[in-house]
N, C-alpha and C. Protein backbone atom coordinates (compact mmCIF):
# COMPACT_ATOMS: atom_id res chain seq x y z
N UNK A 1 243.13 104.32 -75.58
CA UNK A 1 243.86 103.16 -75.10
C UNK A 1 245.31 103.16 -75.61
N UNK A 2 245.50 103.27 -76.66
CA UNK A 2 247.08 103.85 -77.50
C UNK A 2 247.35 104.92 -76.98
N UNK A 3 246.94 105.73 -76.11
CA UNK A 3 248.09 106.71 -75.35
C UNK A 3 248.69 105.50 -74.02
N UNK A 4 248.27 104.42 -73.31
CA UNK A 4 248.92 103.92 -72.42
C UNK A 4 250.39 103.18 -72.84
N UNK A 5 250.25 102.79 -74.35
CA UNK A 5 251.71 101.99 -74.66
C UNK A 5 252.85 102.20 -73.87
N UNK A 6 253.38 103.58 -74.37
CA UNK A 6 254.59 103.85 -73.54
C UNK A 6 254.35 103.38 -71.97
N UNK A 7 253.70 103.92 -70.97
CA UNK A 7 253.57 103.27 -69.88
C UNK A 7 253.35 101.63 -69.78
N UNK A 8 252.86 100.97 -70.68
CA UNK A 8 252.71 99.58 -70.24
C UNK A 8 254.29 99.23 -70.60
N UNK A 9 254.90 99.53 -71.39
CA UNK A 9 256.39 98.92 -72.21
C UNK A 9 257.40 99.68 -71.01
N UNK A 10 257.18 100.47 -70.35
CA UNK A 10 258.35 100.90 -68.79
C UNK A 10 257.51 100.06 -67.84
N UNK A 11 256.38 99.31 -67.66
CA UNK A 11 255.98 98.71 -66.86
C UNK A 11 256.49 97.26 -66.79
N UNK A 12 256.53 97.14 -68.29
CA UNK A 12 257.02 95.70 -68.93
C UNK A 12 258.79 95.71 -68.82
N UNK A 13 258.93 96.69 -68.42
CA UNK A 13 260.63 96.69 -68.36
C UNK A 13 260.76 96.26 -67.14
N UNK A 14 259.78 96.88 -65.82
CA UNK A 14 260.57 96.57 -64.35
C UNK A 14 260.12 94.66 -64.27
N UNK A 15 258.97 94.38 -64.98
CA UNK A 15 258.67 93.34 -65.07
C UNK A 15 260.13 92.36 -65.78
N UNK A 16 261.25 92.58 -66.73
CA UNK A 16 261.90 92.07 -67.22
C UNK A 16 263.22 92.04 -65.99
N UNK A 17 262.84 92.60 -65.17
CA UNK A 17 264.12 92.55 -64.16
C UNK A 17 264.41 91.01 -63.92
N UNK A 18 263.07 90.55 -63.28
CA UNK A 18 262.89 89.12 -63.01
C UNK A 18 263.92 88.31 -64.34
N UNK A 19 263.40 88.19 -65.28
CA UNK A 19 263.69 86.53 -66.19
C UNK A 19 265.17 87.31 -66.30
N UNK A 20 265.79 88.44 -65.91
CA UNK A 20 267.59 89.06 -67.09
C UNK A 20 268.04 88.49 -65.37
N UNK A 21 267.58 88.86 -64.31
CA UNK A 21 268.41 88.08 -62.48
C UNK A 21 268.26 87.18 -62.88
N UNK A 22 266.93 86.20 -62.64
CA UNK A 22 266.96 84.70 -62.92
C UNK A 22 267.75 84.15 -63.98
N UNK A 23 268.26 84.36 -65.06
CA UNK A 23 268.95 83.56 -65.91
C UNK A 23 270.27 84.11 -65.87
N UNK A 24 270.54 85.48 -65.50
CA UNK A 24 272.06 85.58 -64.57
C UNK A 24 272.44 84.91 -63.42
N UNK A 25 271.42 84.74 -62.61
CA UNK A 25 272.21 83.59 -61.42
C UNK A 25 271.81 81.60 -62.37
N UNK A 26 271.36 81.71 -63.00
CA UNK A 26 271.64 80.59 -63.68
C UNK A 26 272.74 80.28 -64.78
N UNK A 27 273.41 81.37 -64.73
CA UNK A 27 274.51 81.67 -65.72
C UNK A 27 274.30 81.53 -66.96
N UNK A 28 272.59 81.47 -67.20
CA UNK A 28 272.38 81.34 -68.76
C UNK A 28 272.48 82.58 -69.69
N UNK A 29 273.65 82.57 -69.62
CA UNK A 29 274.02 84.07 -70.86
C UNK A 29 273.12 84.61 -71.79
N UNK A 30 272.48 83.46 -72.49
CA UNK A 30 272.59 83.65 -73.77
C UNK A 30 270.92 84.34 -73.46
N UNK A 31 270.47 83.66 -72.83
CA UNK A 31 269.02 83.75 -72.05
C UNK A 31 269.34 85.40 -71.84
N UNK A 32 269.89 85.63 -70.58
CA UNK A 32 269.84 86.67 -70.05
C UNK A 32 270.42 88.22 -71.41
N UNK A 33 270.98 87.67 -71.62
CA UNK A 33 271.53 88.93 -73.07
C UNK A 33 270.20 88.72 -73.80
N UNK A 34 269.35 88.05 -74.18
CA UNK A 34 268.59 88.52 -74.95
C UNK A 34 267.22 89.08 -74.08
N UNK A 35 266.89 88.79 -73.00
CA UNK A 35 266.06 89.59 -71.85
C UNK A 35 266.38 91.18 -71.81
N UNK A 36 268.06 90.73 -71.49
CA UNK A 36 268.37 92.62 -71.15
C UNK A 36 268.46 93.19 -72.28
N UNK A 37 268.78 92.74 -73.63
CA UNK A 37 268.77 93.24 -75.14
C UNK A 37 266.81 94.06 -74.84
N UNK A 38 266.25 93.26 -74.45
CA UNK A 38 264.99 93.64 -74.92
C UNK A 38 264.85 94.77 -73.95
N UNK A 39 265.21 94.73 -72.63
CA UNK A 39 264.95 95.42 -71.71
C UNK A 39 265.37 96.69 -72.15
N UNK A 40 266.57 97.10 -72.74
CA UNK A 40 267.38 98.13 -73.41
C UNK A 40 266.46 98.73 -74.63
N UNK A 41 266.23 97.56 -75.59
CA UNK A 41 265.37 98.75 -76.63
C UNK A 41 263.98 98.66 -76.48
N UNK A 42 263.35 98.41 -74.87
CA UNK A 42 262.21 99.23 -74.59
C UNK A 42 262.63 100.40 -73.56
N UNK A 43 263.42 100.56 -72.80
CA UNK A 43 264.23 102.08 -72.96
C UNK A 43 263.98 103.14 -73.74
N UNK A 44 264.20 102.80 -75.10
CA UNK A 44 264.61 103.91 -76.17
C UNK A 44 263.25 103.80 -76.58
N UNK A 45 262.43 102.75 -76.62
CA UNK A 45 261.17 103.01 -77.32
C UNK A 45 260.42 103.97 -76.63
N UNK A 46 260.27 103.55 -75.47
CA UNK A 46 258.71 104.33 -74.38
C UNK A 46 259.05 105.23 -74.76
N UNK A 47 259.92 106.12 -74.32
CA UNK A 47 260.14 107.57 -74.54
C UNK A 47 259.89 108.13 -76.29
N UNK A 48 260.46 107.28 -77.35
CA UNK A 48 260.36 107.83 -78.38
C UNK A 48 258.72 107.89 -79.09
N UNK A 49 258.55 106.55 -78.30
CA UNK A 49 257.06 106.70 -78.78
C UNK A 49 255.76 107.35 -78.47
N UNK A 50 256.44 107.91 -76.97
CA UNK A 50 255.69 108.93 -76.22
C UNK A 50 255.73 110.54 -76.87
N UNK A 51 257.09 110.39 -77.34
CA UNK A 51 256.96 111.65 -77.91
C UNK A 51 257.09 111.92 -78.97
N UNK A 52 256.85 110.78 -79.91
CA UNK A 52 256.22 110.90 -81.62
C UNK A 52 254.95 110.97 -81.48
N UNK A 53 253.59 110.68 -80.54
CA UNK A 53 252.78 110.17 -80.64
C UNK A 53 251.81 111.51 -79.72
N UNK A 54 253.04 112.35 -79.15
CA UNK A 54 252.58 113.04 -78.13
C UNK A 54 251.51 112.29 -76.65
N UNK A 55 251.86 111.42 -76.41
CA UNK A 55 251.12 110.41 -75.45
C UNK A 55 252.08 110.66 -73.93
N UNK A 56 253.11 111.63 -74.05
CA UNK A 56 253.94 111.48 -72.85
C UNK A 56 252.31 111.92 -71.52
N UNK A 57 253.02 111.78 -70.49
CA UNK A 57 251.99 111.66 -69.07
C UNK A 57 253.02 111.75 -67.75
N UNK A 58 252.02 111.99 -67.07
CA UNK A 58 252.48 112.25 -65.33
C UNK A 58 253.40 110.47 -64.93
N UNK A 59 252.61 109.36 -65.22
CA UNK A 59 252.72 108.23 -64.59
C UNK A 59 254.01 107.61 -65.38
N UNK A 60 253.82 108.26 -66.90
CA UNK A 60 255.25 107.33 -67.99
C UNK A 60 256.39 108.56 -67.19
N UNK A 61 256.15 109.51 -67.02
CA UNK A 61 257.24 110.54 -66.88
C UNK A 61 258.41 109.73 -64.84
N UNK A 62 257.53 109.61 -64.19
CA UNK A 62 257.67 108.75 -63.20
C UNK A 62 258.30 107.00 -63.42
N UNK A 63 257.31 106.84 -64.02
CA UNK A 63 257.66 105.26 -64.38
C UNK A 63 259.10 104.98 -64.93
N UNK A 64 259.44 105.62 -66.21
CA UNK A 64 260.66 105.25 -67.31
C UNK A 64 261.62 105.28 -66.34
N UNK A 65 261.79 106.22 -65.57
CA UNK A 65 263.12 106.10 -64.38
C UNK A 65 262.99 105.44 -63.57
N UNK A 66 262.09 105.01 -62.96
CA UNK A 66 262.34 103.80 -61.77
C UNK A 66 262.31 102.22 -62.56
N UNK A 67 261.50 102.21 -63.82
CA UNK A 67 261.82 101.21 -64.16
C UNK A 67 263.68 101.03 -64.61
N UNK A 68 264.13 101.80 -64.82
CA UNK A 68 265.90 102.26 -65.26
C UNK A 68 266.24 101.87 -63.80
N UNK A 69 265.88 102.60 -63.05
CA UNK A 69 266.97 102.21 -61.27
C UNK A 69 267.03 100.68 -61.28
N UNK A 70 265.49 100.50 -61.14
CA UNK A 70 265.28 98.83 -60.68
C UNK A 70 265.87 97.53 -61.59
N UNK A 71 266.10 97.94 -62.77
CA UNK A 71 266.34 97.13 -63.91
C UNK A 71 268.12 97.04 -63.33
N UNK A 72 268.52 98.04 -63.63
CA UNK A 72 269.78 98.76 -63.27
C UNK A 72 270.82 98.46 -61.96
N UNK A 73 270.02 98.97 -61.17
CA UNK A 73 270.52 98.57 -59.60
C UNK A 73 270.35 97.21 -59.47
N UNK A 74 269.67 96.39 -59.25
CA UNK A 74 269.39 94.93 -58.64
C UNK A 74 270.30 94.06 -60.05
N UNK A 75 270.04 94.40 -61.17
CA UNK A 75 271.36 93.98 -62.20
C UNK A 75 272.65 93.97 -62.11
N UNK A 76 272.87 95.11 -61.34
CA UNK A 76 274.55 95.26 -60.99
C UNK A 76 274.83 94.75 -60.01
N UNK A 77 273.51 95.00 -58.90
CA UNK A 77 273.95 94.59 -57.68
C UNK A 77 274.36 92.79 -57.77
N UNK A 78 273.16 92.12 -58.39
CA UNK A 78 273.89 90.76 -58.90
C UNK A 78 275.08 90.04 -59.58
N UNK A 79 275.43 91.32 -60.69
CA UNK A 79 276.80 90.96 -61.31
C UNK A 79 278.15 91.29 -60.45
N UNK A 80 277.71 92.11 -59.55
CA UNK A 80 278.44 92.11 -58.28
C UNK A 80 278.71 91.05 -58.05
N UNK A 81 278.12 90.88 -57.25
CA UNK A 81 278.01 89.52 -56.18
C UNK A 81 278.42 88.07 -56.57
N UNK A 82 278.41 88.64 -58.34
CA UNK A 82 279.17 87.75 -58.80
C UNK A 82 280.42 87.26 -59.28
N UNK A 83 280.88 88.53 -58.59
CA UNK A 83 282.03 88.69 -59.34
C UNK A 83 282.52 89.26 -60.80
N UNK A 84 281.41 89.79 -61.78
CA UNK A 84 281.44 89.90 -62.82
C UNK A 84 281.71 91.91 -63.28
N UNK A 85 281.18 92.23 -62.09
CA UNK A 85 281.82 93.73 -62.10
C UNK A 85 282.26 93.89 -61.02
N UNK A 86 282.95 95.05 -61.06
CA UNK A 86 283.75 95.18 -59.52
C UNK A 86 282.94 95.71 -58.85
N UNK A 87 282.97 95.51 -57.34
CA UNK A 87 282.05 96.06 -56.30
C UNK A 87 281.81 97.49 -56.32
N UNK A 88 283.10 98.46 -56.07
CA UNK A 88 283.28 99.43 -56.47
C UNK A 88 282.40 100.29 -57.45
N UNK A 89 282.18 99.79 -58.67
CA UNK A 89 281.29 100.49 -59.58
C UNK A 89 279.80 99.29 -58.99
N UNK A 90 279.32 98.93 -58.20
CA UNK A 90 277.93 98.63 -57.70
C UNK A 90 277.83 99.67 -57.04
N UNK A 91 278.94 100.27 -55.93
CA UNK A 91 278.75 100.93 -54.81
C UNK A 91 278.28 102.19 -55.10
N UNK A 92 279.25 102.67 -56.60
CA UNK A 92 279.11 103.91 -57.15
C UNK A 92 277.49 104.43 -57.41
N UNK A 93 277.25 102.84 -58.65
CA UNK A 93 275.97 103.36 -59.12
C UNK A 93 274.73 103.16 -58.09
N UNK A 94 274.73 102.47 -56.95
CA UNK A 94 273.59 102.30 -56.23
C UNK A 94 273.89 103.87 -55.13
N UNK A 95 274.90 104.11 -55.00
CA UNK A 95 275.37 104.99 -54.14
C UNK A 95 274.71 106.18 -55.09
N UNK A 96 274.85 106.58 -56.30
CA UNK A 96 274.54 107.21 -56.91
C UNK A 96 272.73 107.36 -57.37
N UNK A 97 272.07 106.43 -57.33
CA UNK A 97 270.92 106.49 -57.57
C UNK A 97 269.74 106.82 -55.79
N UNK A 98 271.08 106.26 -55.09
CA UNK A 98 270.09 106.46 -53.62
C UNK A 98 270.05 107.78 -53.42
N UNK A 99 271.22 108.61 -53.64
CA UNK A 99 270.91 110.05 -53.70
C UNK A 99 269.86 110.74 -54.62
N UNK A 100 269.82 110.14 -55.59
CA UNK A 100 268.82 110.78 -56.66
C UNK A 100 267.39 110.23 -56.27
N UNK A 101 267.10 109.42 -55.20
CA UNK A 101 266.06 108.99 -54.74
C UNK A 101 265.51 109.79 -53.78
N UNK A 102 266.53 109.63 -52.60
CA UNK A 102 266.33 110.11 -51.32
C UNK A 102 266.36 111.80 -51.64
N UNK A 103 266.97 112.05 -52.56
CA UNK A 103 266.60 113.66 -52.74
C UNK A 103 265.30 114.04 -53.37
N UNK A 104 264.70 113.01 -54.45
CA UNK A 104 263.20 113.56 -54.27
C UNK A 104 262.43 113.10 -53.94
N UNK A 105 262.10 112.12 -52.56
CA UNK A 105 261.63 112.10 -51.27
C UNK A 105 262.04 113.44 -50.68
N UNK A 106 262.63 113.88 -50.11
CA UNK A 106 262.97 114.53 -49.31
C UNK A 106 262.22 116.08 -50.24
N UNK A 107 262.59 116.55 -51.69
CA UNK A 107 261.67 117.70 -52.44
C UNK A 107 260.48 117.33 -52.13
N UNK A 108 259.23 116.10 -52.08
CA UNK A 108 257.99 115.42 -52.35
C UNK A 108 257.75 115.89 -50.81
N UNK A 109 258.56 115.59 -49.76
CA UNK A 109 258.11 115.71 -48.34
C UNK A 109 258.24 117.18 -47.73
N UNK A 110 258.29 117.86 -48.48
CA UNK A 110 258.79 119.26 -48.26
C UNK A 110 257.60 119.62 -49.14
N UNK A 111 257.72 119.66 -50.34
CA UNK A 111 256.93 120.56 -50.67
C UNK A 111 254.88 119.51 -51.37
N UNK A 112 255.19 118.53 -50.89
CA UNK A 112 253.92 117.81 -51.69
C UNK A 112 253.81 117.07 -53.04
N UNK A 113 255.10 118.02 -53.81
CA UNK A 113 255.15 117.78 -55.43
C UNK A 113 255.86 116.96 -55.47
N UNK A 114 255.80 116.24 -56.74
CA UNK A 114 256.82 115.19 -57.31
C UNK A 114 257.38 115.69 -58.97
N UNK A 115 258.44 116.12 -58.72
CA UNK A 115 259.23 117.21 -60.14
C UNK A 115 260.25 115.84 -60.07
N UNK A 116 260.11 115.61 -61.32
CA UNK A 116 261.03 114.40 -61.98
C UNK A 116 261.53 115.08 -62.96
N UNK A 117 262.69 115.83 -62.82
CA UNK A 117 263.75 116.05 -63.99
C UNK A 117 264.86 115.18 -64.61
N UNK A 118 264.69 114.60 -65.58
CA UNK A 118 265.60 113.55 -65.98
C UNK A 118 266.94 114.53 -66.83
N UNK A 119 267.97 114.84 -66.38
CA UNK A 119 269.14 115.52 -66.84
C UNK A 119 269.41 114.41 -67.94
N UNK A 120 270.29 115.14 -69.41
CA UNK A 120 270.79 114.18 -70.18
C UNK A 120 271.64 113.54 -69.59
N UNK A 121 272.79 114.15 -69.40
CA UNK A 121 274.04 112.82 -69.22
C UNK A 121 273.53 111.87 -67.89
N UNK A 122 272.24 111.12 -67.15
CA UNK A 122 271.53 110.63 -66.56
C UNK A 122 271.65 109.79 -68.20
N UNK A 123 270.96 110.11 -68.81
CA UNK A 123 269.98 109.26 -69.93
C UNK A 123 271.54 108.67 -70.65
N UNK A 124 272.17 109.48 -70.49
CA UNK A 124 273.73 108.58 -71.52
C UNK A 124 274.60 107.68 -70.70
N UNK A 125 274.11 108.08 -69.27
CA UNK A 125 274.74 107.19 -67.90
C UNK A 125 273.93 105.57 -68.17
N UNK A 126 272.67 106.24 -68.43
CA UNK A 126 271.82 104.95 -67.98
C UNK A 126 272.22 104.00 -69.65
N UNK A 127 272.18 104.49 -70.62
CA UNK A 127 272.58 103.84 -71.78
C UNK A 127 273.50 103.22 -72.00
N UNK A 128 274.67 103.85 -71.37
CA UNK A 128 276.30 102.96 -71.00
C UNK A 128 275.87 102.08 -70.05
N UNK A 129 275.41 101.97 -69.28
CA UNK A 129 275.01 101.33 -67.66
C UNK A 129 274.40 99.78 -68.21
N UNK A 130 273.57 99.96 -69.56
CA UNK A 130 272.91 99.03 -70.34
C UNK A 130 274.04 98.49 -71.12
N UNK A 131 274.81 99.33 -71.64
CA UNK A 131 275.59 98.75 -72.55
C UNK A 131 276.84 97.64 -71.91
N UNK A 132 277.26 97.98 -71.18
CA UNK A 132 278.23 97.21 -70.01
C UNK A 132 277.81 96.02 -69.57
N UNK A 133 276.16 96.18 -69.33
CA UNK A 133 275.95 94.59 -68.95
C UNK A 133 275.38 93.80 -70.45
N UNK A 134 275.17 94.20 -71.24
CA UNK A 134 275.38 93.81 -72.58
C UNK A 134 276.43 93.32 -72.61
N UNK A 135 277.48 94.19 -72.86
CA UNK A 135 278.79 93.53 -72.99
C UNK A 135 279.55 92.60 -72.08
N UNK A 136 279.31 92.54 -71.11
CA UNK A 136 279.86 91.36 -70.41
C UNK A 136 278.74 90.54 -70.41
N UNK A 137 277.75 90.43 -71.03
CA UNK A 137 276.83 89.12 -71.23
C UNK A 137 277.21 88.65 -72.19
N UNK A 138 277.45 89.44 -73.28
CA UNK A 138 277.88 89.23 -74.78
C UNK A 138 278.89 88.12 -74.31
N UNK A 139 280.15 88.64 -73.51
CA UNK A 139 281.46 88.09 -73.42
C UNK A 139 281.56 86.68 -72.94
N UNK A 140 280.50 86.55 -71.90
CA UNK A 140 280.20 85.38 -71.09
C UNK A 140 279.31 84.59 -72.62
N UNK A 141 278.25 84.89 -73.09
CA UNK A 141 277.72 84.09 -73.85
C UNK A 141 278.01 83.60 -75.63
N UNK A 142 278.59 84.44 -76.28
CA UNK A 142 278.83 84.30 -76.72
C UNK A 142 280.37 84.21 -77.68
N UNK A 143 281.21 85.37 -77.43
CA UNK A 143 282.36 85.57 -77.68
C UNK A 143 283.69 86.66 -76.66
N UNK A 144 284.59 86.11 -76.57
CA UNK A 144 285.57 87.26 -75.74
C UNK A 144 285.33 88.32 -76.08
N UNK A 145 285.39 89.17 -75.47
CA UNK A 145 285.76 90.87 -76.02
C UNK A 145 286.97 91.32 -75.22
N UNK A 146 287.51 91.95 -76.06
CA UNK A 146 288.60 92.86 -75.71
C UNK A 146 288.80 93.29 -74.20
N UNK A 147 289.14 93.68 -73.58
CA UNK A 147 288.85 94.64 -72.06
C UNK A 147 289.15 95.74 -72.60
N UNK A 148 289.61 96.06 -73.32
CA UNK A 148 289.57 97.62 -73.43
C UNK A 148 288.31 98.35 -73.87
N UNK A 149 287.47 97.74 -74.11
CA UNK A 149 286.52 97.72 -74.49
C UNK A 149 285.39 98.13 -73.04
N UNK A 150 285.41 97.05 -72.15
CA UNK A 150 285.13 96.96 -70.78
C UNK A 150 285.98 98.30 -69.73
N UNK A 151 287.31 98.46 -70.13
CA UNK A 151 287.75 99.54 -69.31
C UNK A 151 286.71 100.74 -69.78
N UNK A 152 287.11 101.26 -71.32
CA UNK A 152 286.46 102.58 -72.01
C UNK A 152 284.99 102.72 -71.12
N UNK A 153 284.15 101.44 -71.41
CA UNK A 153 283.05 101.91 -71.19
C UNK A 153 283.18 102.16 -69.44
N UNK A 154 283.56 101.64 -68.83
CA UNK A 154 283.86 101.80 -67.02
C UNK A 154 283.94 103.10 -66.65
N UNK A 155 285.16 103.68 -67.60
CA UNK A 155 285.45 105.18 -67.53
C UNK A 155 284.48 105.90 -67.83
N UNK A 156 284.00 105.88 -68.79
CA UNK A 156 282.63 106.63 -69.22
C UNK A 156 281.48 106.56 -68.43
N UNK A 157 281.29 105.48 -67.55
CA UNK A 157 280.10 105.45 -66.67
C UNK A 157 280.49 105.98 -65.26
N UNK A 158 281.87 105.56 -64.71
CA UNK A 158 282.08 106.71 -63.41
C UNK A 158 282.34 108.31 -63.53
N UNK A 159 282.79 108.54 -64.76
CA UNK A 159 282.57 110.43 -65.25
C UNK A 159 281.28 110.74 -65.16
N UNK A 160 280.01 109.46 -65.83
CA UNK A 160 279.11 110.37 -65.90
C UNK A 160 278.08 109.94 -64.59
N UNK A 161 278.86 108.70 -63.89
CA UNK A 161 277.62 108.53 -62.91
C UNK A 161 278.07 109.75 -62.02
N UNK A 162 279.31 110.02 -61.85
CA UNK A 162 279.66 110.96 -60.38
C UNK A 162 279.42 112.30 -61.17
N UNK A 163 279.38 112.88 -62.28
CA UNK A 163 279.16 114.10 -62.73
C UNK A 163 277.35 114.07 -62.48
N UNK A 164 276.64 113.22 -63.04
CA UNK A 164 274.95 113.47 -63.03
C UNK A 164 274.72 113.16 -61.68
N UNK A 165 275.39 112.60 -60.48
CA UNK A 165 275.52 112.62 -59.54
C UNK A 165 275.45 113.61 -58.99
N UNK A 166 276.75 114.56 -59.14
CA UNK A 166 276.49 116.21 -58.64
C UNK A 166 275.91 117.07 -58.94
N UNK A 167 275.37 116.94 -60.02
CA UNK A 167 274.02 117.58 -60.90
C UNK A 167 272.87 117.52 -60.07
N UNK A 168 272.78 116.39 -60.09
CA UNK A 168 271.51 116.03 -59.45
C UNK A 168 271.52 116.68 -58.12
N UNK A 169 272.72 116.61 -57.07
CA UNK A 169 272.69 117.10 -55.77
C UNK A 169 272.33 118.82 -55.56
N UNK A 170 273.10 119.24 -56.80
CA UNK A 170 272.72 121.09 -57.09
C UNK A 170 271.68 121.15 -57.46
N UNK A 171 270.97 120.61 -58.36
CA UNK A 171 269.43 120.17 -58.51
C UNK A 171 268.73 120.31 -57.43
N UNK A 172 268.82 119.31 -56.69
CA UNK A 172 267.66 119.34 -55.42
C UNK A 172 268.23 120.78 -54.44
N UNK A 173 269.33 120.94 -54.23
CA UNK A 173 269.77 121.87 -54.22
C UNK A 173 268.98 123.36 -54.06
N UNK A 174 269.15 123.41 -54.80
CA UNK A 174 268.93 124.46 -55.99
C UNK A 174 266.98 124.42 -55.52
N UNK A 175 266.39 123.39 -55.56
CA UNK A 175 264.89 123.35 -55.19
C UNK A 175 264.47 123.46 -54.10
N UNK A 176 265.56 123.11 -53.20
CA UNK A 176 265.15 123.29 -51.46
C UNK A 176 265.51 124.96 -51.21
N UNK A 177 266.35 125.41 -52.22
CA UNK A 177 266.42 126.97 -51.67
C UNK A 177 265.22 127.43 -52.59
N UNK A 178 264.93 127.30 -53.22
CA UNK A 178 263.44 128.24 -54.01
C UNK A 178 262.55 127.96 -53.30
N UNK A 179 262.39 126.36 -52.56
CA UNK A 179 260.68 126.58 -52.01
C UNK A 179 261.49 127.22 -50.89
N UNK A 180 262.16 127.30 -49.78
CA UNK A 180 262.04 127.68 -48.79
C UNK A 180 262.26 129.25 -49.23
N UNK A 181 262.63 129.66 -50.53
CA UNK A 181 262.45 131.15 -50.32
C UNK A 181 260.98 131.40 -50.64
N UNK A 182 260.34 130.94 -51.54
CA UNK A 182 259.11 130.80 -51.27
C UNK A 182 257.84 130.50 -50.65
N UNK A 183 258.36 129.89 -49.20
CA UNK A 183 257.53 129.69 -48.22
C UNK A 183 258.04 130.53 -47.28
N UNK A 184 258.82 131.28 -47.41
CA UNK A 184 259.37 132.65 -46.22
C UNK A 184 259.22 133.99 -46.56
N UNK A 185 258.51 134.20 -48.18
CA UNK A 185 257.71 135.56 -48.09
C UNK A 185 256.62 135.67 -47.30
């Protein structure tokens, strides 16, 4: 039963999407920063505890990333809409994750398999990606911050969303020419 943790705590993350939207369109900061605080260091846990514990699996290996899109995407897409990030970096990162979607649909429908390679700078994208709406929750709830602060991290998340972006595209890439050389011997 202690090998499921990690999977229930990425399960319990897409579940936290709900109360960190709901108390962002209620503008309750303080609410919502401590939702997405939690949402963030069960992130770092599942995985660490999966692999102190050796408990990693097919379903946590799947799960930890879509719970990251969904947490992620529908988060931004709201602070959008709110005016609170620029559209521009919504467009980027949803623009950026639909490719990393629709490309393994498209490996899964081709070849049957589901190969979930999580690249690092993905995992340092998605950590800044957390940290940003931290910080403009922080800013809204509790104290100003700097913008330079808000620029740095901006920069750091369009280098690495459009770099793990093209990674990812040579990736799938890169997998549609092996099976099809392997289904043409």
């Amino acid at each position: 039963m202690l090998h499921h943790i990690p999977n229930i705590i990425s399960a319990f993350r897409i579940f936290l999407v709900i109360p960190v939207i709901y108390y962002i369109l209620e503008d309750d900061w303080q609410t919502a920063f401590l939702f997405m605080l939690l949402a963030g260091i069960s992130d770092g846990l599942d995985g660490y505890i999966a692999r102190k514990f050796h408990w990693e699996s097919e379903l946590g290996a799947t799960l930890d990333p879509i719970a990251d899109k969904l947490l992620l995407v529908f988060i931004f897409i709201v602070l959008g809409i709110k005016g609170i990030v620029p559209q521009w970096l919504v467009v980027l990162i949803v623009a950026r994750d639909a490719i990393i979607v629709v490309g393994l649909m498209l490996y899964k429908l081709m070849t049957n398999e589901l190969k979930m390679r999580i690249l690092f700078i993905s995992k340092v994208n998605t950590a800044l990606l957390i940290m940003l709406v931290l910080l403009h929750m922080f800013n809204l709830a509790i104290s100003p911050t700097p913008i330079l602060f808000f620029n740095l991290l901006m920069i750091m998340i369009v280098v690495t969303t459009v770099v793990s972006g093209t990674l990812y595209v040579i990736l799938w890439l890169k997998c549609f020419v092996k099976y099809k050389q392997a289904t043409t011997k």
